[in-house]
PDB file of N, CA and C in Angstrom:
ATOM      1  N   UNK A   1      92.162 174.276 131.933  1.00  0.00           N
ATOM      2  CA  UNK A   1      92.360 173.171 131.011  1.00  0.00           C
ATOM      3  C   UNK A   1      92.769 171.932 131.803  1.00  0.00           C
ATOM      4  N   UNK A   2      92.137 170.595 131.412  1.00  0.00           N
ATOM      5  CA  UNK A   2      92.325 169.590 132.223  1.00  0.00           C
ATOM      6  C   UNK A   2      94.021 168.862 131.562  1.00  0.00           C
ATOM      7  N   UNK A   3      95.025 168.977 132.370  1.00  0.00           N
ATOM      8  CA  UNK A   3      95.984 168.330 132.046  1.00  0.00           C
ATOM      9  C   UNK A   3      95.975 166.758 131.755  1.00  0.00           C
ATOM     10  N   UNK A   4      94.928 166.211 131.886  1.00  0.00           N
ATOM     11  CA  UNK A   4      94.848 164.617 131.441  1.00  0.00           C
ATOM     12  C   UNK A   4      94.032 164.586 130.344  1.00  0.00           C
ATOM     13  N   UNK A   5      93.550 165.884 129.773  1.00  0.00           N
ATOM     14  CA  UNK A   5      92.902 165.516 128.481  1.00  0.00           C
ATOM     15  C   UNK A   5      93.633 165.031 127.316  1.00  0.00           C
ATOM     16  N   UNK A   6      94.684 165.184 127.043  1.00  0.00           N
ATOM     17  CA  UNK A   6      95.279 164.213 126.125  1.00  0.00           C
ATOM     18  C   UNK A   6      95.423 162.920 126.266  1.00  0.00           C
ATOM     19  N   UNK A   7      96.003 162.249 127.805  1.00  0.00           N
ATOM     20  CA  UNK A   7      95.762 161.270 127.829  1.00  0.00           C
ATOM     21  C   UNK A   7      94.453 160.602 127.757  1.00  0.00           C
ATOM     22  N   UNK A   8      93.300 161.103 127.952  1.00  0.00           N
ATOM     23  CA  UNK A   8      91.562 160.607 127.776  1.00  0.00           C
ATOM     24  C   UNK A   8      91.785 160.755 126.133  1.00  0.00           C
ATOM     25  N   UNK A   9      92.450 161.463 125.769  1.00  0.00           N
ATOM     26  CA  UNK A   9      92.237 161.458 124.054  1.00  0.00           C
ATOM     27  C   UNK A   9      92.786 159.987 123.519  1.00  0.00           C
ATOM     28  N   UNK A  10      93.842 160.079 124.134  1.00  0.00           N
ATOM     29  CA  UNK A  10      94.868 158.681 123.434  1.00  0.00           C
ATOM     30  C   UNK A  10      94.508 157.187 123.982  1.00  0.00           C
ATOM     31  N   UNK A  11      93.708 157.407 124.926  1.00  0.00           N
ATOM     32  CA  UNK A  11      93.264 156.171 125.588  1.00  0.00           C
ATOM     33  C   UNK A  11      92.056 155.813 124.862  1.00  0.00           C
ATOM     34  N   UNK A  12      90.925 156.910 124.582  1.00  0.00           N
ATOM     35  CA  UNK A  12      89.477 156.529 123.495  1.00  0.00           C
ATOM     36  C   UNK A  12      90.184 156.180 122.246  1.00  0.00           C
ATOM     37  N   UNK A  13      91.590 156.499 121.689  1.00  0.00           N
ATOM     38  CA  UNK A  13      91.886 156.195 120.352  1.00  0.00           C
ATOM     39  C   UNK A  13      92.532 154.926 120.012  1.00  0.00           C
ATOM     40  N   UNK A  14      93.416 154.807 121.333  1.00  0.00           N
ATOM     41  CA  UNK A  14      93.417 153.145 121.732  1.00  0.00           C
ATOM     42  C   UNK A  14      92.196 151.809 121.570  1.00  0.00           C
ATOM     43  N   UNK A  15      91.333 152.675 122.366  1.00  0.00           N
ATOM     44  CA  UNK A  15      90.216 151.524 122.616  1.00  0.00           C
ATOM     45  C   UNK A  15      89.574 151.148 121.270  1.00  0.00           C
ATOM     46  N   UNK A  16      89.013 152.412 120.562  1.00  0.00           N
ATOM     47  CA  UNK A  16      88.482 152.435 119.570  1.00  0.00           C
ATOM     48  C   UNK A  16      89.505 151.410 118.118  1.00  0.00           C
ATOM     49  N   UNK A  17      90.532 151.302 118.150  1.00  0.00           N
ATOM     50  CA  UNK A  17      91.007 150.272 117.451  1.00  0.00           C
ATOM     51  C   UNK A  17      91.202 149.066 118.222  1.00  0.00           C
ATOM     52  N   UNK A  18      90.953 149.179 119.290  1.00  0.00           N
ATOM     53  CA  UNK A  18      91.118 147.288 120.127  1.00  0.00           C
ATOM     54  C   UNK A  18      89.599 147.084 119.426  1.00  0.00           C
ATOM     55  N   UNK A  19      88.830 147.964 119.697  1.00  0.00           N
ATOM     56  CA  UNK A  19      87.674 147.955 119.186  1.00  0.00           C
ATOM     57  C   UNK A  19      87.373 147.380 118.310  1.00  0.00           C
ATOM     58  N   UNK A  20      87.723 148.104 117.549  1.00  0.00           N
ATOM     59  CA  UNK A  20      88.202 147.469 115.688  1.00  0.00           C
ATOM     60  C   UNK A  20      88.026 146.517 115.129  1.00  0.00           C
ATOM     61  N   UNK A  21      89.579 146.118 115.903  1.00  0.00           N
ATOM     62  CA  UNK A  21      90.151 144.603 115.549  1.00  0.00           C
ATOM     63  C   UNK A  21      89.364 143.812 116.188  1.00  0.00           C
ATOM     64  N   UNK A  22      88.491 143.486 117.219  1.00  0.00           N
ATOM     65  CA  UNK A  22      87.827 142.683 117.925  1.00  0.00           C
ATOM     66  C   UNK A  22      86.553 142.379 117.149  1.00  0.00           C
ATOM     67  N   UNK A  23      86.105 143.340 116.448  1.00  0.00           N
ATOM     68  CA  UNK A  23      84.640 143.198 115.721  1.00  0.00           C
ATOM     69  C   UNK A  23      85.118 142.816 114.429  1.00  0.00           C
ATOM     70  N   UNK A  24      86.309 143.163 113.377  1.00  0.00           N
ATOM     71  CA  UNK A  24      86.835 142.311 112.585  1.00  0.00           C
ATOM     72  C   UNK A  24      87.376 141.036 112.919  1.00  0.00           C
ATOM     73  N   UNK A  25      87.550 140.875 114.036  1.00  0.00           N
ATOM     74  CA  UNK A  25      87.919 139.507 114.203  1.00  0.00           C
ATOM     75  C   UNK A  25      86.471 138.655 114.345  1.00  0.00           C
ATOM     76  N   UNK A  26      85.617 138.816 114.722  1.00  0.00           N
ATOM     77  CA  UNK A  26      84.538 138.143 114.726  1.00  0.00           C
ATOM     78  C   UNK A  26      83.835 138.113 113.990  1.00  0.00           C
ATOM     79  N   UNK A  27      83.697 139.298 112.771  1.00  0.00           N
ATOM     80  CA  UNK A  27      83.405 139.051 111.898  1.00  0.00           C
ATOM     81  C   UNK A  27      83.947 137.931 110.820  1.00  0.00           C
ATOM     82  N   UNK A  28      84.887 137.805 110.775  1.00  0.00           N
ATOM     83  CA  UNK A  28      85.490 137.003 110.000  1.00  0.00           C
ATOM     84  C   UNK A  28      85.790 135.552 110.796  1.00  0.00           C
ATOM     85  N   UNK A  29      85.534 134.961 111.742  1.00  0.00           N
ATOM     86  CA  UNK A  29      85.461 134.019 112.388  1.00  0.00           C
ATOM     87  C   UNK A  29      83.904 133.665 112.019  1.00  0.00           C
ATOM     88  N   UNK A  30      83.321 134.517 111.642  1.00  0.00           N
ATOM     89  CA  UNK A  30      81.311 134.035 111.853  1.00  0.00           C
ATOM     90  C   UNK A  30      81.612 133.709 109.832  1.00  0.00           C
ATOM     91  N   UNK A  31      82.023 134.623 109.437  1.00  0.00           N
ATOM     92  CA  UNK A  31      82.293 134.254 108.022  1.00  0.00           C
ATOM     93  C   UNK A  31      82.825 132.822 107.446  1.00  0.00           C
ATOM     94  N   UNK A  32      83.874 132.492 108.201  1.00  0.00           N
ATOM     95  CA  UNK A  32      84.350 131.420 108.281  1.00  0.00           C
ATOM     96  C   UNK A  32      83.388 129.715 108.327  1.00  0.00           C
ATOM     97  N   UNK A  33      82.509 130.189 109.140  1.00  0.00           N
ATOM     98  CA  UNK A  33      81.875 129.349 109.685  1.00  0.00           C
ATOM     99  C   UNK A  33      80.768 129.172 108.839  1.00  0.00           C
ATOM    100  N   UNK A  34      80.732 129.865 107.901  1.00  0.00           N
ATOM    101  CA  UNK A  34      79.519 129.397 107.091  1.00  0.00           C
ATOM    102  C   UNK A  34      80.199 128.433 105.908  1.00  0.00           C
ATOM    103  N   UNK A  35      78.736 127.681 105.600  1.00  0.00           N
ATOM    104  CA  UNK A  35      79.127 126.321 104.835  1.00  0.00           C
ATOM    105  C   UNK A  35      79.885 126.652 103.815  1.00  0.00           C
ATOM    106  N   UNK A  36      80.558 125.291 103.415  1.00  0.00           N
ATOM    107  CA  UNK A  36      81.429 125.662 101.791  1.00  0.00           C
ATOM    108  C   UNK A  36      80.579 125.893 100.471  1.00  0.00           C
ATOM    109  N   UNK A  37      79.425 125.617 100.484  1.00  0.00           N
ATOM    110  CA  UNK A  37      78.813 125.990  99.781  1.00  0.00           C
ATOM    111  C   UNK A  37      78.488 127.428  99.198  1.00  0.00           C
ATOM    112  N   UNK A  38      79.004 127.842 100.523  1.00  0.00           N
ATOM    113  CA  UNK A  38      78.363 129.440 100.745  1.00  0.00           C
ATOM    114  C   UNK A  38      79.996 130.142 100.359  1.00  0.00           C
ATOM    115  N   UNK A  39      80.542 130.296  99.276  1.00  0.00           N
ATOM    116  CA  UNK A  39      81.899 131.053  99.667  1.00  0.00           C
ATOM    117  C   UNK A  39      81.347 132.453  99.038  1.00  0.00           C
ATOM    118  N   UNK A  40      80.829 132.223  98.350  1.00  0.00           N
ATOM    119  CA  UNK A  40      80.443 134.100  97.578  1.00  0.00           C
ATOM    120  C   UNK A  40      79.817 134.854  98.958  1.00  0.00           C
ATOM    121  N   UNK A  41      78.954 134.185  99.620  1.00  0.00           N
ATOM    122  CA  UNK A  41      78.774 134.938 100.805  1.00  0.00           C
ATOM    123  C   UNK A  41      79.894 135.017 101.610  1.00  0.00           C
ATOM    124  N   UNK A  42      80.415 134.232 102.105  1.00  0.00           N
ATOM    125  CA  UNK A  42      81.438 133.935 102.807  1.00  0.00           C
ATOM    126  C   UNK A  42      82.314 135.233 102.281  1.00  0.00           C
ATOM    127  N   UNK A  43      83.022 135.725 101.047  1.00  0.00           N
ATOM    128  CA  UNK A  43      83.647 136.859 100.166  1.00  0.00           C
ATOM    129  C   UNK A  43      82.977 138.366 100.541  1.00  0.00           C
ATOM    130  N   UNK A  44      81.443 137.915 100.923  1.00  0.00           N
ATOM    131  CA  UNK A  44      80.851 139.674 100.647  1.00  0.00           C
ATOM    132  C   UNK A  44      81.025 139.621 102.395  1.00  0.00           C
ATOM    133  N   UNK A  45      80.330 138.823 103.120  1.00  0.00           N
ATOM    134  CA  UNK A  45      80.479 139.177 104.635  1.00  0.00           C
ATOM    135  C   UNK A  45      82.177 139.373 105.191  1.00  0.00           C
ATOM    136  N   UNK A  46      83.116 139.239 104.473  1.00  0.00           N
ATOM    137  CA  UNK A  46      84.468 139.413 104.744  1.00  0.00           C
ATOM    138  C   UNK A  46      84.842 140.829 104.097  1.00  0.00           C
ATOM    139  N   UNK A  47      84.055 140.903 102.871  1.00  0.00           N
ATOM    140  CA  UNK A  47      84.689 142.025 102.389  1.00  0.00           C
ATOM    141  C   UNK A  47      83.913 143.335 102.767  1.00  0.00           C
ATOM    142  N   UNK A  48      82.786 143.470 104.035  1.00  0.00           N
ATOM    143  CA  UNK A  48      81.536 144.277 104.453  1.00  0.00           C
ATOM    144  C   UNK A  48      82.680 144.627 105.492  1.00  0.00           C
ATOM    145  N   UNK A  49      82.896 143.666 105.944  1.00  0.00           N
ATOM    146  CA  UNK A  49      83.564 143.604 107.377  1.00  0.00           C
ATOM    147  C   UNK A  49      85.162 144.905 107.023  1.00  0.00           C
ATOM    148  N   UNK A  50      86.025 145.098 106.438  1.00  0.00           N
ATOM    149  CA  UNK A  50      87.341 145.229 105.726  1.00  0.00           C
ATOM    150  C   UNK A  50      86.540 146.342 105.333  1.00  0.00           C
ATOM    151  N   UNK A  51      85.257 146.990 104.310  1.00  0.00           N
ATOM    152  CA  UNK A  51      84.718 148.261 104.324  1.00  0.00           C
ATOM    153  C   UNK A  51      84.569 149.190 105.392  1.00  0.00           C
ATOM    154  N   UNK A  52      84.070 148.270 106.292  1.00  0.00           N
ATOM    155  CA  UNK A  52      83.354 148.571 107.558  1.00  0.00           C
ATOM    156  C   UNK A  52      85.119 149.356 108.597  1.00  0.00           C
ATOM    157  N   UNK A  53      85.989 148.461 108.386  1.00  0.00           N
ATOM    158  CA  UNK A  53      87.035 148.580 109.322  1.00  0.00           C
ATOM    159  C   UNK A  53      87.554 150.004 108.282  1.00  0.00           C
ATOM    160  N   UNK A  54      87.987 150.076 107.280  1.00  0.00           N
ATOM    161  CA  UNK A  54      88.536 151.178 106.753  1.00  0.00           C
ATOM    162  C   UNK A  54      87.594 152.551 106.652  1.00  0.00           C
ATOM    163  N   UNK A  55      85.983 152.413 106.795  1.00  0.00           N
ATOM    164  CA  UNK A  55      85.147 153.691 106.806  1.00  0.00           C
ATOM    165  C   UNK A  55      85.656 153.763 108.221  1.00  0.00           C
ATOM    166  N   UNK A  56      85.565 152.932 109.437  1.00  0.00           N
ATOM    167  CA  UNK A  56      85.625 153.662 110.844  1.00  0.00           C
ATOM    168  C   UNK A  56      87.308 154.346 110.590  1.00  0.00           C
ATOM    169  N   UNK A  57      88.287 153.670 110.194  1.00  0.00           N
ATOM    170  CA  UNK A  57      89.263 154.800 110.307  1.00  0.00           C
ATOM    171  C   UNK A  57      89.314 155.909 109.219  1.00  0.00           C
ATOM    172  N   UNK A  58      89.103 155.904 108.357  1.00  0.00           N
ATOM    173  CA  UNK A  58      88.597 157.400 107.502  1.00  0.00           C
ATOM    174  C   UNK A  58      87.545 158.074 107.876  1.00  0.00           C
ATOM    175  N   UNK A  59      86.485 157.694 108.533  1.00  0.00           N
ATOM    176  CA  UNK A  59      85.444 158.150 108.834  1.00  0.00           C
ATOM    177  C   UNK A  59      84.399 158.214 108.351  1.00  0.00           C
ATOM    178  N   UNK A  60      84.877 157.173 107.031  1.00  0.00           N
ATOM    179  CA  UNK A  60      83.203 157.536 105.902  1.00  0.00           C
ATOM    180  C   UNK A  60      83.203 155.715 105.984  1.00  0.00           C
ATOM    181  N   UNK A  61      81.658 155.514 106.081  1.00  0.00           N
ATOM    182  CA  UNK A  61      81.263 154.554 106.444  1.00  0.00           C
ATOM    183  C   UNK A  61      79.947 154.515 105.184  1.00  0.00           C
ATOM    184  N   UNK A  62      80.126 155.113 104.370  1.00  0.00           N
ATOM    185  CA  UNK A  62      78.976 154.760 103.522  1.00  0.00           C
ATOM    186  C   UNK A  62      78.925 153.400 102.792  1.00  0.00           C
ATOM    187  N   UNK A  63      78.118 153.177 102.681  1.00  0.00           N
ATOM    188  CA  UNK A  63      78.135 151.747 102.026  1.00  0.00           C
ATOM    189  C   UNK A  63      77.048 151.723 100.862  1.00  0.00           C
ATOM    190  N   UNK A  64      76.841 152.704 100.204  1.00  0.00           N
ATOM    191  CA  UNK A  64      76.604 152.759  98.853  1.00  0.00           C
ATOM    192  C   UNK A  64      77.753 152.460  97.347  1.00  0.00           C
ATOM    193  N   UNK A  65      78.966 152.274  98.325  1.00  0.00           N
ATOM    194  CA  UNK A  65      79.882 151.968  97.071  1.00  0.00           C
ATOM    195  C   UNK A  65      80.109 150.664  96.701  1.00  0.00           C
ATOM    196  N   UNK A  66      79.067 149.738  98.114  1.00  0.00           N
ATOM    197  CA  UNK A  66      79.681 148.405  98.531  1.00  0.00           C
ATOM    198  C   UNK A  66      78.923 147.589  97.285  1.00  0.00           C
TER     199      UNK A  66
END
């Protein structure tokens, strides 16, 4: 048994939420940036993004509920 496999565990579980937050953050920075005209889009590409972040930590990523 490799004695650093926990730490390789806790380090992919690390990354995977820097992860996360980095692709919600840009998502919602690109959201931002669309015209004022556009806020209902502006609402669904924020609220895809916030689906998207809570299926990767539950693990269900379906987006038939969206």
């Amino acid at each position: 048994m490799n004695r650093f496999a926990g730490q390789d565990i806790e380090r992919k579980y690390w990354a995977s939420w820097i992860a996360l937050l980095l692709s919600f953050a840009i998502l919602a920075e690109n959201a931002w940036r669309l015209p004022r005209r556009q806020r209902l889009a502006r609402l669904h590409y924020i609220r895809l993004a916030e689906h998207l972040a809570f299926g990767f930590v539950t693990g269900n990523t379906d987006l038939s509920s969206t």
